[in-house]
Protein backbone atom coordinates (compact mmCIF):
# COMPACT_ATOMS: atom_id res chain seq x y z
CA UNK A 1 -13.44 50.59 -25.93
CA UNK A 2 -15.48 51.06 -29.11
CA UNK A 3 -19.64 49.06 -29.41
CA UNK A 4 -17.50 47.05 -32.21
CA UNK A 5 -14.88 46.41 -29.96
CA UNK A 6 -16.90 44.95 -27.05
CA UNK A 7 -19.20 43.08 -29.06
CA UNK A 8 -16.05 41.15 -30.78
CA UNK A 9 -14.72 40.04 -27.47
CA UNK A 10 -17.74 38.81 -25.75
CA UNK A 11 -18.03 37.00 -28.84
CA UNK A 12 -14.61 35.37 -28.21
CA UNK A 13 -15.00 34.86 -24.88
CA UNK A 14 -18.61 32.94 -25.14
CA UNK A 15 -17.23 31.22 -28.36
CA UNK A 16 -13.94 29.52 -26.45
CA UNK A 17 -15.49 27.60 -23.44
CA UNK A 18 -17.42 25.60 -26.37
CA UNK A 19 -14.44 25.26 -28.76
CA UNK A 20 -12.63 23.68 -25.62
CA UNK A 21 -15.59 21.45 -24.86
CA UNK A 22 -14.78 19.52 -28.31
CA UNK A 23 -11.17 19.15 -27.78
CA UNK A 24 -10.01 15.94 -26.10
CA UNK A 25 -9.13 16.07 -22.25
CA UNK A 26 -5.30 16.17 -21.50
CA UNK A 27 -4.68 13.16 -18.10
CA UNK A 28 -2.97 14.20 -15.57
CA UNK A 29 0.58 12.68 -14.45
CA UNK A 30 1.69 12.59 -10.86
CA UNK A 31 5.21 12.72 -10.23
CA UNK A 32 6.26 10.49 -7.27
CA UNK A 33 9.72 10.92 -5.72
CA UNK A 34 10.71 8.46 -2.91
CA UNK A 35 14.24 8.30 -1.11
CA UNK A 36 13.31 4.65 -0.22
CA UNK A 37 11.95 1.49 -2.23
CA UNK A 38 9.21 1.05 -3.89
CA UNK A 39 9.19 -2.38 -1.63
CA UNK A 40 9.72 -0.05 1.47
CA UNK A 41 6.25 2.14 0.18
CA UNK A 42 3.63 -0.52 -0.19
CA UNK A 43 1.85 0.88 2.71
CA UNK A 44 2.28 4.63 2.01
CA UNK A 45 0.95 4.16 -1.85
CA UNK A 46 -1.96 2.35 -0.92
CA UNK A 47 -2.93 5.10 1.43
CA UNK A 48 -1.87 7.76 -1.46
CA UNK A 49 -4.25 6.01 -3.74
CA UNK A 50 -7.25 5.65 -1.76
CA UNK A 51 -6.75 9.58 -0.92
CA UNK A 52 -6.87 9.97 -4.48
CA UNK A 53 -9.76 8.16 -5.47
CA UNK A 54 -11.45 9.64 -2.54
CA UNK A 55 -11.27 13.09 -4.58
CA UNK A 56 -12.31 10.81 -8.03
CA UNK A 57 -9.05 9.98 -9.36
CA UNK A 58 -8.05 6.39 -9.98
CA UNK A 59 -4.66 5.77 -11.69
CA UNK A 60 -4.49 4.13 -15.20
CA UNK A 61 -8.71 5.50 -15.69
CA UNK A 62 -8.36 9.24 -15.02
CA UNK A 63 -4.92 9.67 -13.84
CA UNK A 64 -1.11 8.26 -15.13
CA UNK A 65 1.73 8.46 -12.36
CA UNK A 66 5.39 8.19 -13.07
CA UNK A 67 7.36 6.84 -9.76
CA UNK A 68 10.93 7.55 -9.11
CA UNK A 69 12.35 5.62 -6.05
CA UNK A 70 16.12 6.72 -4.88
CA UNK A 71 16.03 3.47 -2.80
CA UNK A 72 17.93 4.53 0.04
CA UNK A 73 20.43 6.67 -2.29
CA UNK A 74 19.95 10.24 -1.72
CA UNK A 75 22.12 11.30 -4.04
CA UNK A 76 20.06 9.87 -6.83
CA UNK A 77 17.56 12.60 -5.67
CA UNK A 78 18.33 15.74 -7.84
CA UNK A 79 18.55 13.61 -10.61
CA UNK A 80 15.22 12.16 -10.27
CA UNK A 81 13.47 14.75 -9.57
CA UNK A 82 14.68 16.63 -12.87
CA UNK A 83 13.58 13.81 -14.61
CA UNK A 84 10.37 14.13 -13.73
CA UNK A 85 10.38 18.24 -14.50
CA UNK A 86 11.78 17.18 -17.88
CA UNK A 87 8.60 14.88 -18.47
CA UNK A 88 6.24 17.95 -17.52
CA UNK A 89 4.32 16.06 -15.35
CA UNK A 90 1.09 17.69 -13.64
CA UNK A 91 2.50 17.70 -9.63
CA UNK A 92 5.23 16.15 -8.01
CA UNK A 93 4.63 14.43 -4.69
CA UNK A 94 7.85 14.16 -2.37
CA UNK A 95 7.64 11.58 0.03
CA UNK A 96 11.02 12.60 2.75
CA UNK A 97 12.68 15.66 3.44
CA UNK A 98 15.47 15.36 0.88
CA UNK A 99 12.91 14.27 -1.80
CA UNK A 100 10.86 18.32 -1.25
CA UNK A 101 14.18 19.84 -1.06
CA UNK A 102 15.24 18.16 -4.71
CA UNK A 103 12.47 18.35 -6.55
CA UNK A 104 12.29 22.79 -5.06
CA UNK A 105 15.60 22.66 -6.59
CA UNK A 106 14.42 21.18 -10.00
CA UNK A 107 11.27 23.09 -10.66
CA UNK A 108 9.58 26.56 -9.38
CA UNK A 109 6.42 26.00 -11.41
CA UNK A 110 5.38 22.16 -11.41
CA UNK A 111 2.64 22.05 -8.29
CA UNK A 112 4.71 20.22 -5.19
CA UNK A 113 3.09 18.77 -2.14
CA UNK A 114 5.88 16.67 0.24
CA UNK A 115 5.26 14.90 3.06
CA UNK A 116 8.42 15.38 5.38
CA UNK A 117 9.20 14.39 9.41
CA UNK A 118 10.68 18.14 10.17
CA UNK A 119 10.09 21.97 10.39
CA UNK A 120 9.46 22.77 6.33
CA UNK A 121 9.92 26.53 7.26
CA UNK A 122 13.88 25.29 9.04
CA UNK A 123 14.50 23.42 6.26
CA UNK A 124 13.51 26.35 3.88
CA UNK A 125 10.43 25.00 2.18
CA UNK A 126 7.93 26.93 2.74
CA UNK A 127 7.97 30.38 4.15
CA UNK A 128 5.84 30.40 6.63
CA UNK A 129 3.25 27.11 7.71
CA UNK A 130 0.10 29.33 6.97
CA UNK A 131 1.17 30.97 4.40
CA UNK A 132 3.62 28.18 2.30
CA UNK A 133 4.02 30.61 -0.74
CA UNK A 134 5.14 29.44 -3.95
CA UNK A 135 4.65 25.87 -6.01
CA UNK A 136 5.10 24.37 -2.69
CA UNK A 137 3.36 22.73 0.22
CA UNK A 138 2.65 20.15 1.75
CA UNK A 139 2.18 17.47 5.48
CA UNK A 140 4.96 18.04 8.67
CA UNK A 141 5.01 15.12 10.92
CA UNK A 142 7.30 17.45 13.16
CA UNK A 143 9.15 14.20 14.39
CA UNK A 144 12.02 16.36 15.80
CA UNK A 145 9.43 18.00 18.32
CA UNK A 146 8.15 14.32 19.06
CA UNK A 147 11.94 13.09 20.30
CA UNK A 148 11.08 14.39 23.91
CA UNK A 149 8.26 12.09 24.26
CA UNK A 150 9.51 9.67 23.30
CA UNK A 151 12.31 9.66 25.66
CA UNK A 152 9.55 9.70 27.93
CA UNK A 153 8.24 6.90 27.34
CA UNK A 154 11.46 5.01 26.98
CA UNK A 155 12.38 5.67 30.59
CA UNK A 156 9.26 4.71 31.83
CA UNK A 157 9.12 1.55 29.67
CA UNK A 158 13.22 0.92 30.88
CA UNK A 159 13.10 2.40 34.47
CA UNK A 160 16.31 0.77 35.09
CA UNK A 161 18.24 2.03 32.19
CA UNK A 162 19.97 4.76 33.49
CA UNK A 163 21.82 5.03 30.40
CA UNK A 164 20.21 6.02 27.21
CA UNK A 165 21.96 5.84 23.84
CA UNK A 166 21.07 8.25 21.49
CA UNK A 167 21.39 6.57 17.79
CA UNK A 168 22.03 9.54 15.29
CA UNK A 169 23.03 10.19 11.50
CA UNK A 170 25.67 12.88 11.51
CA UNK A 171 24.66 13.14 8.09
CA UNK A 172 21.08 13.95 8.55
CA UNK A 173 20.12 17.59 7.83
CA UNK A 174 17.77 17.39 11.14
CA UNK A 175 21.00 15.93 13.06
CA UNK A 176 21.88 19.22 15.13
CA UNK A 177 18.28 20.20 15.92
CA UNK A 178 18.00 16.40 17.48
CA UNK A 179 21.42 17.16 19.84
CA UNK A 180 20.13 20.72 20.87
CA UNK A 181 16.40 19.28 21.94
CA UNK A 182 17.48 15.56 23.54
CA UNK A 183 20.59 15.77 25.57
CA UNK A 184 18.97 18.58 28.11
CA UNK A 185 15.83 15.91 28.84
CA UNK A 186 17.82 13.09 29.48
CA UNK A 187 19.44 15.38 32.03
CA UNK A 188 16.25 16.16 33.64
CA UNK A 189 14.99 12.87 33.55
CA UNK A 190 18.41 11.90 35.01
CA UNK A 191 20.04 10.27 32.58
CA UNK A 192 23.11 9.80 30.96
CA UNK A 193 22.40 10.17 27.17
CA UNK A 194 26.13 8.85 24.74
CA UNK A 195 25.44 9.93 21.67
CA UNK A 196 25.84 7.06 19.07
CA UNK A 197 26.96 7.73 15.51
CA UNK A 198 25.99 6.12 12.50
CA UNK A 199 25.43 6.55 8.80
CA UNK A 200 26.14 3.35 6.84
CA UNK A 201 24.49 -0.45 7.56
CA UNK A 202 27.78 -1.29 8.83
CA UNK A 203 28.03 0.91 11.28
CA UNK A 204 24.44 0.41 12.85
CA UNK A 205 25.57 -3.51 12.91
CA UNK A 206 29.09 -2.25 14.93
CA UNK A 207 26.64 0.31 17.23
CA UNK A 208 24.38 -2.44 17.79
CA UNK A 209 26.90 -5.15 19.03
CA UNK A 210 29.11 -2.20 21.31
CA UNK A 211 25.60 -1.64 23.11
CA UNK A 212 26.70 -4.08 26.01
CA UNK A 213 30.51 -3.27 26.15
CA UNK A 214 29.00 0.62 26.72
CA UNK A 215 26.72 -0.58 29.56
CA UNK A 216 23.92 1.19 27.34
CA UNK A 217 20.45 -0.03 28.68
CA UNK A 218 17.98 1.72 26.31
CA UNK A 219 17.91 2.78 22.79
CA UNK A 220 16.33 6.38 21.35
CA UNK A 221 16.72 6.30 17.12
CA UNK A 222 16.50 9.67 15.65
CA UNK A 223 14.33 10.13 12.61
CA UNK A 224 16.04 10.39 9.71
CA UNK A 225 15.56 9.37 6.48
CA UNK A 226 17.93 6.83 6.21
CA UNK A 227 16.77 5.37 9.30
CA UNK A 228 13.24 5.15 7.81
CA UNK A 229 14.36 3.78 4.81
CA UNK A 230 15.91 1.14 7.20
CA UNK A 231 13.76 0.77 10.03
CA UNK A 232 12.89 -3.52 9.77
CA UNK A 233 16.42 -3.67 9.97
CA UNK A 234 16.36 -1.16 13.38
CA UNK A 235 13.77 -3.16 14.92
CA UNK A 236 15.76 -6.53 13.86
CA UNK A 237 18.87 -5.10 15.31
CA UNK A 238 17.41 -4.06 18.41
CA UNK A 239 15.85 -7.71 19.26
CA UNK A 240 18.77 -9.87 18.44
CA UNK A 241 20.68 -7.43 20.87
CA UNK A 242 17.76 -7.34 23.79
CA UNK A 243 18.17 -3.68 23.84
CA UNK A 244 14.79 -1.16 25.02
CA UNK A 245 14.19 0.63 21.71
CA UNK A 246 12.20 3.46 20.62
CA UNK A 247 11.55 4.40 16.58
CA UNK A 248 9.20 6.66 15.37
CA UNK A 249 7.42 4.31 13.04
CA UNK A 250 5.25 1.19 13.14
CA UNK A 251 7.79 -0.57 11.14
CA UNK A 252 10.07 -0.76 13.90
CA UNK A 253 8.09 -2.74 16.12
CA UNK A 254 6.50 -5.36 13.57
CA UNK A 255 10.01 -6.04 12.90
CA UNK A 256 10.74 -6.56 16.63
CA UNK A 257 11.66 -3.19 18.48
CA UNK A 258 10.35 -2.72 21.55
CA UNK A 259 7.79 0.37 21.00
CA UNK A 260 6.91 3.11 18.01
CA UNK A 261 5.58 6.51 18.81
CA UNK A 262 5.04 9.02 16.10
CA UNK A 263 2.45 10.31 13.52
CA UNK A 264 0.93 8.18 10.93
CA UNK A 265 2.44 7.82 7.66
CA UNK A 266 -0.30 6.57 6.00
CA UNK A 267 -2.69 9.46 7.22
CA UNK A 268 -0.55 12.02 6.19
């Protein structure tokens, strides 16, 4: 490179931080996708927010957030999330594991960070959890791994439940890893574990009233997302029927299930 050359770039280069100095500051727009209500993620938000400000961001000062809740309608997901590509926010935050999995779909260069209950590298999020790669990462609660547990603590809560119903969405992606890692405790523990079915309200209601009839004693929910979008109603369910319950969220049990164990939603 030629004296000339050099000097005219340094130039440029000095000149540009102070021509960007004058020009007005662009605000940043969070993307939030939600497959439940935004009634459902009082909680959650306030612990979102506080995060933020904790890092000096404070929404509607330095910081404008457009919210997209699916309200229990995972289909709306895909849809949703391109909306909020199509806006250009600055990052997306997914809040389940079908919201990550949409909005991965929708955009490989908006910033994502999802907070999910499963294995992101199973579910094909991230390629590796040291190493996420990509526009991608994000919080696991890894409440798959937590089932055992608490099964645990169900049959030492319910000692004389020698039956265990296992409550399950056959239409949950995590549904197969739950009936590979439960059934073969319950067998140790030595119990019989029926495997319960259901994916709509109506059939948790129809579940929830056979409980008796199936001589079912105690009650492990899976974690799924419908479930969590649902889980007053769970803990509702479970006390008008008497029946031992375990969810993995607090939810559960200020709504009147018997016990909760699981990470914290609002920490992650």
């Amino acid at each position: 490179m030629r004296r000339r050359e050099f000097i005219t770039l340094i130039g440029g280069a000095t000149a540009w931080p102070l021509a960007a100095l004058s020009q007005p500051a662009v605000t940043p727009t969070i993307g939030v996708l939600s497959n439940v209500s935004q009634e459902a993620s009082v909680g959650r938000m306030r612990a979102f927010r506080q995060g933020l400000s904790e890092t000096g961001y404070s929404e509607g000062r330095n910081l404008t957030m457009e919210y997209r809740w699916a309200n229990g309608e995972n289909d709306l997901l895909p849809k949703l999330a391109v909306d909020l590509v199509r806006r250009q926010v600055t990052v997306i935050a997914a809040f389940s594991d079908s919201s990550a999995l949409a909005v991965q779909a929708a955009t490989a260069s908006i910033p994502i960070a999802f907070v999910i209950g499963n294995d992101p590298v199973k579910l094909g999020l991230v390629a590796s959890l040291n190493r996420p790669g990509a526009n991608i990462t994000g919080v696991t609660n890894l409440n798959i791994e937590l089932g055992p547990k608490r099964l645990e603590l169900l049959h030492q809560s319910a000692p004389a439940a020698t039956t265990v119903g296992l409550l399950v969405n056959p239409a949950a992606r995590n549904a197969e890893s739950t009936l590979q890692i439960l059934p073969p405790v319950a067998a140790r523990l030595g119990l019989k574990m029926p495997v319960l079915h259901a994916s709509t309200e109506a059939d948790l209601a129809k579940i929830f009233s056979s409980l008796s009839d199936r001589q079912v004693g105690a009650l492990l929910i899976s974690g799924d997302n419908f479930y969590n979008s649902r889980s007053a109603l769970l803990g509702e369910l479970s006390r008008r029927h008497a029946i031992p319950a375990i969810f993995q969220t607090r939810d559960f049990v200020a709504a009147g299930g018997l016990m909760s164990y699981g990470t914290s939603n609002l920490d992650s």
